[in-house]
Protein backbone atom coordinates (compact mmCIF):
# COMPACT_ATOMS: atom_id res chain seq x y z
CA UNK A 1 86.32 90.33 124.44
CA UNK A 2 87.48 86.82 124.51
CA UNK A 3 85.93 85.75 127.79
CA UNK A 4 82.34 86.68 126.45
CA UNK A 5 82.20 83.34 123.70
CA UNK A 6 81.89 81.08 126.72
CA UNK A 7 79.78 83.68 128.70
CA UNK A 8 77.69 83.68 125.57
CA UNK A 9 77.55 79.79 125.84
CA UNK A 10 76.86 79.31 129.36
CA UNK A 11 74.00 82.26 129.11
CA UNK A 12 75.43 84.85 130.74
CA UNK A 13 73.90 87.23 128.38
CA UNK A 14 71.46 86.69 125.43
CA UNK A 15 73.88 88.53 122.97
CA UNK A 16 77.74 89.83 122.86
CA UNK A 17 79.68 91.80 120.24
CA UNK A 18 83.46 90.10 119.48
CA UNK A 19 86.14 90.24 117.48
CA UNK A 20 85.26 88.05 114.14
CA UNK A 21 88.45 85.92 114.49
CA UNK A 22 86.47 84.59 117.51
CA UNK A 23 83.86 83.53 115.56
CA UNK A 24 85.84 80.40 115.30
CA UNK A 25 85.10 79.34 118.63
CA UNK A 26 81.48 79.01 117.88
CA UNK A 27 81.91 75.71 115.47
CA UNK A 28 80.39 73.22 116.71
CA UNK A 29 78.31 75.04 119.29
CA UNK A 30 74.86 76.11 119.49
CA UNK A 31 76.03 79.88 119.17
CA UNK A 32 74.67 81.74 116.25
CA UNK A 33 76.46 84.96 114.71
CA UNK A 34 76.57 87.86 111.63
CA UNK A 35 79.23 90.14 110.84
CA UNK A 36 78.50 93.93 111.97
CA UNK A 37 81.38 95.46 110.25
CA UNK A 38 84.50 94.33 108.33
CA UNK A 39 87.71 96.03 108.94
CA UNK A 40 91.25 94.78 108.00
CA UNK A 41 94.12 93.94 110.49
CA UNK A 42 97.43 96.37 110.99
CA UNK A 43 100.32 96.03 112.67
CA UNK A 44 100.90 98.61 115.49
CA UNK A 45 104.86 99.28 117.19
CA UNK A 46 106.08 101.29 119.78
CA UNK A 47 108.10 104.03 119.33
CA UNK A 48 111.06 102.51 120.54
CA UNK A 49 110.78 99.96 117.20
CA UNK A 50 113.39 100.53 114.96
CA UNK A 51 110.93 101.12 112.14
CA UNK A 52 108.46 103.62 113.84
CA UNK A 53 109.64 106.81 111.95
CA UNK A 54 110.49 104.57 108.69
CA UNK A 55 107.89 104.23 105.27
CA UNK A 56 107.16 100.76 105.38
CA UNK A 57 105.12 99.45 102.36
CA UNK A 58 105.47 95.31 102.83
CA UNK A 59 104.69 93.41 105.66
CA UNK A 60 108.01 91.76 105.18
CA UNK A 61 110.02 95.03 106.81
CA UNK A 62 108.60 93.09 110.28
CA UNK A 63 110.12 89.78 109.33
CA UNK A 64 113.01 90.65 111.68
CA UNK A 65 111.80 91.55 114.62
CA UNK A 66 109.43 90.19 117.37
CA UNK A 67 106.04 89.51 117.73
CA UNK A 68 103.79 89.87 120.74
CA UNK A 69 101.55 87.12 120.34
CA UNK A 70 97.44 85.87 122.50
CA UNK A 71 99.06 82.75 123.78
CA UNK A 72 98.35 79.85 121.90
CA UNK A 73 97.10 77.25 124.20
CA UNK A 74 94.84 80.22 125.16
CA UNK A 75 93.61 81.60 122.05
CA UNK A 76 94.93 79.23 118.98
CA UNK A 77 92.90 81.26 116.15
CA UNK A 78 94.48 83.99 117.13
CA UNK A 79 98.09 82.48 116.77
CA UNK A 80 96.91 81.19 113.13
CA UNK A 81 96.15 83.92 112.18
CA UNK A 82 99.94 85.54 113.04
CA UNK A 83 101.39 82.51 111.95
CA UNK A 84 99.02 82.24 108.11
CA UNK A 85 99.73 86.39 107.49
CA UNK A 86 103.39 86.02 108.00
CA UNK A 87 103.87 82.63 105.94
CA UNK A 88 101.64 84.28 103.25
CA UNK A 89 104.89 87.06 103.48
CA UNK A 90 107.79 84.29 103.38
CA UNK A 91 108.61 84.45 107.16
CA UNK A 92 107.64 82.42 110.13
CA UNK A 93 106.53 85.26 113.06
CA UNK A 94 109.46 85.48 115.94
CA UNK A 95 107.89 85.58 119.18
CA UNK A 96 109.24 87.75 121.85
CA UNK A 97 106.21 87.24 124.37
CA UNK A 98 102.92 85.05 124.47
CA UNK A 99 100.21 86.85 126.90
CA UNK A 100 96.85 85.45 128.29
CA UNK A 101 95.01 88.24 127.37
CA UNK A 102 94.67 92.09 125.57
CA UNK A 103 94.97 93.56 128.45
CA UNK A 104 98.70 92.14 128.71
CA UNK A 105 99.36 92.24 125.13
CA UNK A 106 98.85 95.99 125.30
CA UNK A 107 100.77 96.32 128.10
CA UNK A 108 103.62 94.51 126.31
CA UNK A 109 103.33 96.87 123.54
CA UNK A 110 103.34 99.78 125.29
CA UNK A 111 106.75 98.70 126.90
CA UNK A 112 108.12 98.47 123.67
CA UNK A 113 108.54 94.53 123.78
CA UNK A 114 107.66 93.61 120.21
CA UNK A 115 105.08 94.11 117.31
CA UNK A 116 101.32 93.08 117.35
CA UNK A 117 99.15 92.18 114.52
CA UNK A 118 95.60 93.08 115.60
CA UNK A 119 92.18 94.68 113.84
CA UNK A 120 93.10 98.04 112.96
CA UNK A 121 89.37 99.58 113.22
CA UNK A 122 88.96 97.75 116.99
CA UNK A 123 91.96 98.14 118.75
CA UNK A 124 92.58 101.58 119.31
CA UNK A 125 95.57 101.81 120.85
CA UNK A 126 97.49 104.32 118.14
CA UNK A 127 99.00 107.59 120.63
CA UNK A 128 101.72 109.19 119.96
CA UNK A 129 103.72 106.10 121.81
CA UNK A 130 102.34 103.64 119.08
CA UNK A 131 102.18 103.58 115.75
CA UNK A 132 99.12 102.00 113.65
CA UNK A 133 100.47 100.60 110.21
CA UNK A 134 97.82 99.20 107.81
CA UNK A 135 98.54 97.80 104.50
CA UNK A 136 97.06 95.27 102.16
CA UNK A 137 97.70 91.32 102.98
CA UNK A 138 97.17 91.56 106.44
CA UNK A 139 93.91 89.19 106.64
CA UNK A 140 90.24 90.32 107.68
CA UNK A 141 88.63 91.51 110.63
CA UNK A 142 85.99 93.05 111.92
CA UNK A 143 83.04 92.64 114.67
CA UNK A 144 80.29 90.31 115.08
CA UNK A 145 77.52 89.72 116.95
CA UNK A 146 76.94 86.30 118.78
CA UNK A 147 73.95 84.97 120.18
CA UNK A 148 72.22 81.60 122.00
CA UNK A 149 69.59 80.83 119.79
CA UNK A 150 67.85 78.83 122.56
CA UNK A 151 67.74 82.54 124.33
CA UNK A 152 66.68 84.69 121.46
CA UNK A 153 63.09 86.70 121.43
CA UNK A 154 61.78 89.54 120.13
CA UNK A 155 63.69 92.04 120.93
CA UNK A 156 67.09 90.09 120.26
CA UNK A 157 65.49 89.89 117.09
CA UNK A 158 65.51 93.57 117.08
CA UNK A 159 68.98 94.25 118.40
CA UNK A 160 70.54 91.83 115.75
CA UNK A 161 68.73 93.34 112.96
CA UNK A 162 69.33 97.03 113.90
CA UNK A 163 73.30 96.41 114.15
CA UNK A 164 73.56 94.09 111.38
CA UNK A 165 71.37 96.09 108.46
């Protein structure tokens, strides 16, 4: 997902669907966008994290242990967002490893090697390995879709409204 806002930008394709924290990376940029759906964020553990078989009802029972974290040179909304839902608990996020991309990230979590905070209706990564835990506070999510509006025509037009109504 996060290579597409600059394929988007240098018109690699007339439309793409992202993550709506990337939607930040469209300020200041001829790139147009609309929510599709609106989903909150979760955090998800392996089952080697000490809280997997535990009820956990604050965000604050992750305080202790470590994040996996979108590298922050890389992706900096994404690191805000970590760092603004775990101040809005009392804690500053620990970070156990910062990745370039999901597809590391996952792998990370699947090793056990911390926690992630990601949308809880896109990623879906809960198996029996890992653990999805939602709860209120977490921030907002969801999907949009992005588009050039230099490249749009009819049946952009069309697209946009069909997945947007």
């Amino acid at each position: 997902m996060h290579e597409l806002t600059g394929m988007i930008e240098d018109n690699y394709f007339d439309l793409i669907i992202t993550w709506l924290q990337e939607s930040s990376y469209f300020d200041n940029k001829n790139i147009l966008w609309k929510e599709i759906f609106h989903s909150n964020n979760a955090v998800f553990i392996h089952k080697s994290h000490p809280l997997f078989y535990e009820e956990i009802d604050s965000f604050s029972a992750f305080k202790q242990y470590p994040f996996l974290t979108l590298s922050p040179a890389i992706y900096p909304h994404y690191y805000h967002l970590l760092e603004s839902v775990c101040k809005a608990h009392g804690f500053t996020p620990l970070i156990s490893t910062s990745v370039s991309n999901t597809n590391s990230v996952y792998y990370n979590l699947t090793l056990g090697k911390g926690q992630l905070l990601a949308d809880a209706l896109i990623c879906d990564w809960e198996s029996s390995d890992i653990r999805k835990v939602e709860m209120e506070g977490l921030g907002e999510s969801g999907l949009i879709v992005a588009w050039n509006p230099d490249n749009k025509n009819p049946l952009i037009d069309n697209i946009i409204q069909l997945i947007t109504n």
